[in-house]
C-alpha atoms as a PDB file:
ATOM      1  CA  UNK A   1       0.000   0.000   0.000  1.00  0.00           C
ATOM      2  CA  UNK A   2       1.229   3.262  -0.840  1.00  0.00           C
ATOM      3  CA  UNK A   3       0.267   7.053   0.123  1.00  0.00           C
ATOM      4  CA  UNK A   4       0.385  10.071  -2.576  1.00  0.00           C
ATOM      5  CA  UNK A   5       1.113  13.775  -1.733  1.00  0.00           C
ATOM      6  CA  UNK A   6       0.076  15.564  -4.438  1.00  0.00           C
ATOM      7  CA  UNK A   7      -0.970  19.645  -5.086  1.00  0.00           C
ATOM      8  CA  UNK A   8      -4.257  18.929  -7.008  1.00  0.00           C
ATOM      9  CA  UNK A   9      -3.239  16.357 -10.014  1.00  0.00           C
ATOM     10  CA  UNK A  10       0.527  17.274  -9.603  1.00  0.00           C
ATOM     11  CA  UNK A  11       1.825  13.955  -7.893  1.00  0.00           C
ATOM     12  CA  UNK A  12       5.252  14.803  -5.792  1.00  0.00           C
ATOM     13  CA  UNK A  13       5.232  11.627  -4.272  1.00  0.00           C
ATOM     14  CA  UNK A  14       4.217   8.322  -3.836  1.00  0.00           C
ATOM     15  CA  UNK A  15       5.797   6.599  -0.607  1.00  0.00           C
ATOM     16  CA  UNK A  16       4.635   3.394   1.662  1.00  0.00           C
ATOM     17  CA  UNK A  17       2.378   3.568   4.104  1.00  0.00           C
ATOM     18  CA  UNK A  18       4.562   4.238   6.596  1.00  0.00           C
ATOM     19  CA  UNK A  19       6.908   6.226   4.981  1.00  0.00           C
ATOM     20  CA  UNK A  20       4.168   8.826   3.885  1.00  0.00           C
ATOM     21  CA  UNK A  21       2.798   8.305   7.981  1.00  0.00           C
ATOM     22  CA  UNK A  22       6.361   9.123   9.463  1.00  0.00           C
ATOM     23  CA  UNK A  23       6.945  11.969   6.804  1.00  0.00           C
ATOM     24  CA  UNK A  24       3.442  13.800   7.991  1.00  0.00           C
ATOM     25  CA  UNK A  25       4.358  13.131  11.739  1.00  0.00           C
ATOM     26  CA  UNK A  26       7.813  14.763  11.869  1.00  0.00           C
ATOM     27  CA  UNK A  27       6.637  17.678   9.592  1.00  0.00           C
ATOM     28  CA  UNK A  28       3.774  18.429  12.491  1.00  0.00           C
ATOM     29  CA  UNK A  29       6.304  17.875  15.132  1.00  0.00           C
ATOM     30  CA  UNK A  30       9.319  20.611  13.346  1.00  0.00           C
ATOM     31  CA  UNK A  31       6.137  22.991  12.223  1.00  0.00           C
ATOM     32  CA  UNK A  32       6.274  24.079  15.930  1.00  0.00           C
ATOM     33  CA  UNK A  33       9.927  24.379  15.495  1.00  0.00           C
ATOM     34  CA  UNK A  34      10.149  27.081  12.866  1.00  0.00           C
ATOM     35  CA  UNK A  35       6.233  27.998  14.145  1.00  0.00           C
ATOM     36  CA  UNK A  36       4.951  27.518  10.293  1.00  0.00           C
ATOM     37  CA  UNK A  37       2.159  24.749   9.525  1.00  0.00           C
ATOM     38  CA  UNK A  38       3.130  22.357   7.223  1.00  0.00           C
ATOM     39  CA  UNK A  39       0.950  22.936   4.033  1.00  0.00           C
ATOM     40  CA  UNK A  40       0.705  19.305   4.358  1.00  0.00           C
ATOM     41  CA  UNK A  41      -3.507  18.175   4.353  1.00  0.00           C
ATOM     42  CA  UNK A  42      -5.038  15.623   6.172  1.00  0.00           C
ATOM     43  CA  UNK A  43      -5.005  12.251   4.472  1.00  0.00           C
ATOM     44  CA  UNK A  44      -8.309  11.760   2.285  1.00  0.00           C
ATOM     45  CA  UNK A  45      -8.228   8.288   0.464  1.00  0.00           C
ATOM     46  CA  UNK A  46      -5.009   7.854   0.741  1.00  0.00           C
ATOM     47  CA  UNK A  47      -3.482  11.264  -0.780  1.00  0.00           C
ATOM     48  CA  UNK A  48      -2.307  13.911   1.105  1.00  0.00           C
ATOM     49  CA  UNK A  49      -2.704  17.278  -0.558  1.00  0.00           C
ATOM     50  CA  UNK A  50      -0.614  20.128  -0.120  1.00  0.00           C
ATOM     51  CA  UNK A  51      -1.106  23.697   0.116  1.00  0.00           C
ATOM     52  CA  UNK A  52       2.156  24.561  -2.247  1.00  0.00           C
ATOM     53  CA  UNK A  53       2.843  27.857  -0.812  1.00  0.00           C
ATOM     54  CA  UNK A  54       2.478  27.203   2.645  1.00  0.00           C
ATOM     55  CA  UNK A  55       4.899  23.829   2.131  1.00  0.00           C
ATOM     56  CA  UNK A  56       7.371  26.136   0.497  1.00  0.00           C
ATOM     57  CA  UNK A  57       7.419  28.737   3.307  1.00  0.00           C
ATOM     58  CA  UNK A  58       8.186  25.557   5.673  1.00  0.00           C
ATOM     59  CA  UNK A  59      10.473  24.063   3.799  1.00  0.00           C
ATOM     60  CA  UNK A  60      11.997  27.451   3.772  1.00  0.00           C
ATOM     61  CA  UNK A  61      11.903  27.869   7.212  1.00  0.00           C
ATOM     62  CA  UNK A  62      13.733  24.097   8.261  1.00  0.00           C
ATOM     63  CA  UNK A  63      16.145  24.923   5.737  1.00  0.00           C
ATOM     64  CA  UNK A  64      16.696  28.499   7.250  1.00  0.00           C
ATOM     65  CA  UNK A  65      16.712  26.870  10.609  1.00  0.00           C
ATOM     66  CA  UNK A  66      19.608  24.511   9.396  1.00  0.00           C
ATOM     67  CA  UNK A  67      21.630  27.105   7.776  1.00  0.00           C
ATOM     68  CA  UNK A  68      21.707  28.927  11.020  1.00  0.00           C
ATOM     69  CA  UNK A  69      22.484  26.489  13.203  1.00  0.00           C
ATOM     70  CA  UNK A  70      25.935  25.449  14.657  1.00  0.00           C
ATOM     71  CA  UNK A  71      24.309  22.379  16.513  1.00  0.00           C
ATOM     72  CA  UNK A  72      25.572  19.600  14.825  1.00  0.00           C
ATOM     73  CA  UNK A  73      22.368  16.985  16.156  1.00  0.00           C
ATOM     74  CA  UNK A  74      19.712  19.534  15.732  1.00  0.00           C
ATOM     75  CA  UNK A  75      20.961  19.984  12.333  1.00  0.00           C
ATOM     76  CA  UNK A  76      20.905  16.179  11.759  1.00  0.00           C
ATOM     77  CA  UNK A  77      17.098  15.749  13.074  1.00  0.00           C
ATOM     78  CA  UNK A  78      16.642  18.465  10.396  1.00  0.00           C
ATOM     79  CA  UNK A  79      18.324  16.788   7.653  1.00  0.00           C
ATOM     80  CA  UNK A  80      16.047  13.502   6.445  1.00  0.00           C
ATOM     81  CA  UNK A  81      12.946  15.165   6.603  1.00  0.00           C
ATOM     82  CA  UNK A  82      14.625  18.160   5.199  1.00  0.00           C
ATOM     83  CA  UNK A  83      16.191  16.968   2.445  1.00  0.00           C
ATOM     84  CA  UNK A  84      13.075  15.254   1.450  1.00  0.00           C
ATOM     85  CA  UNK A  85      10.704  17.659   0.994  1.00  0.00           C
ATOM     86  CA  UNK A  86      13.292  20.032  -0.614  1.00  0.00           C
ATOM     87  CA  UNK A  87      12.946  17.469  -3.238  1.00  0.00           C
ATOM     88  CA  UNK A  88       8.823  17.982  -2.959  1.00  0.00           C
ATOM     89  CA  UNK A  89       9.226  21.609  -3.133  1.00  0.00           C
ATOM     90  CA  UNK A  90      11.679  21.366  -6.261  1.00  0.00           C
ATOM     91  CA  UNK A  91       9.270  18.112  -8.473  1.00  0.00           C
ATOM     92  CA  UNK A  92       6.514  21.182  -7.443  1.00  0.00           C
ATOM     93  CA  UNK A  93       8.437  23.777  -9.362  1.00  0.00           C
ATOM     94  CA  UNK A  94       8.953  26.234  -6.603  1.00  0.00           C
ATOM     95  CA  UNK A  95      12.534  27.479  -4.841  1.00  0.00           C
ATOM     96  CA  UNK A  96      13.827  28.015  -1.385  1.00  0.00           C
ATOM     97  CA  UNK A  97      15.228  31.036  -0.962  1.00  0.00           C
ATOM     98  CA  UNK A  98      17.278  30.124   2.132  1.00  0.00           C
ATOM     99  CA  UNK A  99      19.487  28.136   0.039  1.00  0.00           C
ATOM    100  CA  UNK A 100      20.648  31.185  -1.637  1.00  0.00           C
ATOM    101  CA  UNK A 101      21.030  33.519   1.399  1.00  0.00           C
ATOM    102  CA  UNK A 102      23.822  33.752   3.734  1.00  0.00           C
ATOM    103  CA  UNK A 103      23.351  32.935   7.032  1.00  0.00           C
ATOM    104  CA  UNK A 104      23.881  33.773  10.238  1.00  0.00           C
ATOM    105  CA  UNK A 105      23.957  32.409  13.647  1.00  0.00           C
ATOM    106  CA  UNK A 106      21.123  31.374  15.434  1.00  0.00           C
ATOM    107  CA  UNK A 107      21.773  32.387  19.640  1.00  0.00           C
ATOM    108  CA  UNK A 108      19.252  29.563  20.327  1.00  0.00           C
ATOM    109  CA  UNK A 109      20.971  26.446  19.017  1.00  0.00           C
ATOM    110  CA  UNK A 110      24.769  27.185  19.248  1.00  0.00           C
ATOM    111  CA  UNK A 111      27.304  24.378  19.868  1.00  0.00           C
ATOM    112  CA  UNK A 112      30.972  25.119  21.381  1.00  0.00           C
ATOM    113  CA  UNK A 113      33.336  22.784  20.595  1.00  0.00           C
ATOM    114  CA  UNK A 114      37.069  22.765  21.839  1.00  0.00           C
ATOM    115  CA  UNK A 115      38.131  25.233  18.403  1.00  0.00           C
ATOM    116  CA  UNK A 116      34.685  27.400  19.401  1.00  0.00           C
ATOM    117  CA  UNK A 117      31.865  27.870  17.821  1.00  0.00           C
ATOM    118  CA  UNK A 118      31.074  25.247  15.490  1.00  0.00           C
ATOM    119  CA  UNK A 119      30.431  25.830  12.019  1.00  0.00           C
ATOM    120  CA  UNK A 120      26.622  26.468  10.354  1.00  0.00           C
ATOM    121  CA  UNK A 121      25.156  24.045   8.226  1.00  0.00           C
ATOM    122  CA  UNK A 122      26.019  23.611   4.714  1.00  0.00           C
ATOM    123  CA  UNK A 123      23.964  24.134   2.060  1.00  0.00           C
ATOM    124  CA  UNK A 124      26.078  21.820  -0.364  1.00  0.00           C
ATOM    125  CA  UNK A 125      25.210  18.984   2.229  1.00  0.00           C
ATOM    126  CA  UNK A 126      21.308  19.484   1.797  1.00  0.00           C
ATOM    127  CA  UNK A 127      21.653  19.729  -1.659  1.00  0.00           C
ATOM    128  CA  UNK A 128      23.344  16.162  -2.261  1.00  0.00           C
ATOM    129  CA  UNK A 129      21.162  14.934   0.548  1.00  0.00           C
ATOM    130  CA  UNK A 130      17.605  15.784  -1.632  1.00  0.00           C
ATOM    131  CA  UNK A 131      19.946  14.607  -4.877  1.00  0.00           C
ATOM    132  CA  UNK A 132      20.209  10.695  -2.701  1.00  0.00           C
ATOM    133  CA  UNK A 133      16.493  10.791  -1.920  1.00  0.00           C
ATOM    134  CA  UNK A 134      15.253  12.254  -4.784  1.00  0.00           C
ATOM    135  CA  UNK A 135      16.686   8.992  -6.591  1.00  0.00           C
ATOM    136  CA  UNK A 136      14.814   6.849  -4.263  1.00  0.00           C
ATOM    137  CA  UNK A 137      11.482   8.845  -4.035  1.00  0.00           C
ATOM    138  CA  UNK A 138       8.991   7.700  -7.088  1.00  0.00           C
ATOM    139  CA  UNK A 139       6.660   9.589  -7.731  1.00  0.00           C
END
């Protein structure tokens, strides 16, 4: 059995079960996070829909919270679901303007290691990230 999250007839995805289940669950649970909803419906016979520009905004938001972030384990509980719906947001046509900016440190999740403050998160690494799961994402 499979689950689709689509944007009307658009189809971004098409994952297992549990797969689409976990995906939905750690989006609510990093919405309060960045304090953006999702975008991402309830499921309805087994689709999810989503609201394109609220996903995007989001997305936006993780990925802005990842940039900014010198804490090397907050930034890898970002990273799977991240990654993954950067690849959503990009089969959808739309951008992330995060990627493109330059960040700066976030006070909230900073990480001192024995050379200081560690360094932010690296856009690069998302990028090849959504590349791997994009490969293993039908659609």
């Amino acid at each position: 059995m499979s689950q689709y999250f689509q944007a009307g007839d658009l189809v971004l995805w098409n994952p297992s079960n549990r797969v689409a289940e976990l995906f939905v669950r750690t989006g609510n649970a990093l919405a309060e996070l960045v304090d953006r909803p999702t975008g991402i419906g309830p499921m309805q016979a087994d689709e999810y829909d989503i609201d394109l520009d609220v996903f995007a905004d989001f997305v936006d938001a993780l990925v802005a919270q990842y940039l900014s972030s010198s804490h090397t384990i907050l930034r890898s509980l970002l990273e799977g679901f991240t990654a993954t719906a950067l690849v959503l947001v990009e089969r959808a046509g739309r951008s992330v303007p995060s990627l493109q900016a330059t960040a700066t440190l976030d006070p909230r999740d900073v990480s001192v290691g024995p050379g200081g403050i560690r360094t932010l998160g690296d856009p690069a690494r998302l990028y090849e990230l959504a590349r791997m799961h994009a490969a293993a994402m039908p659609d």
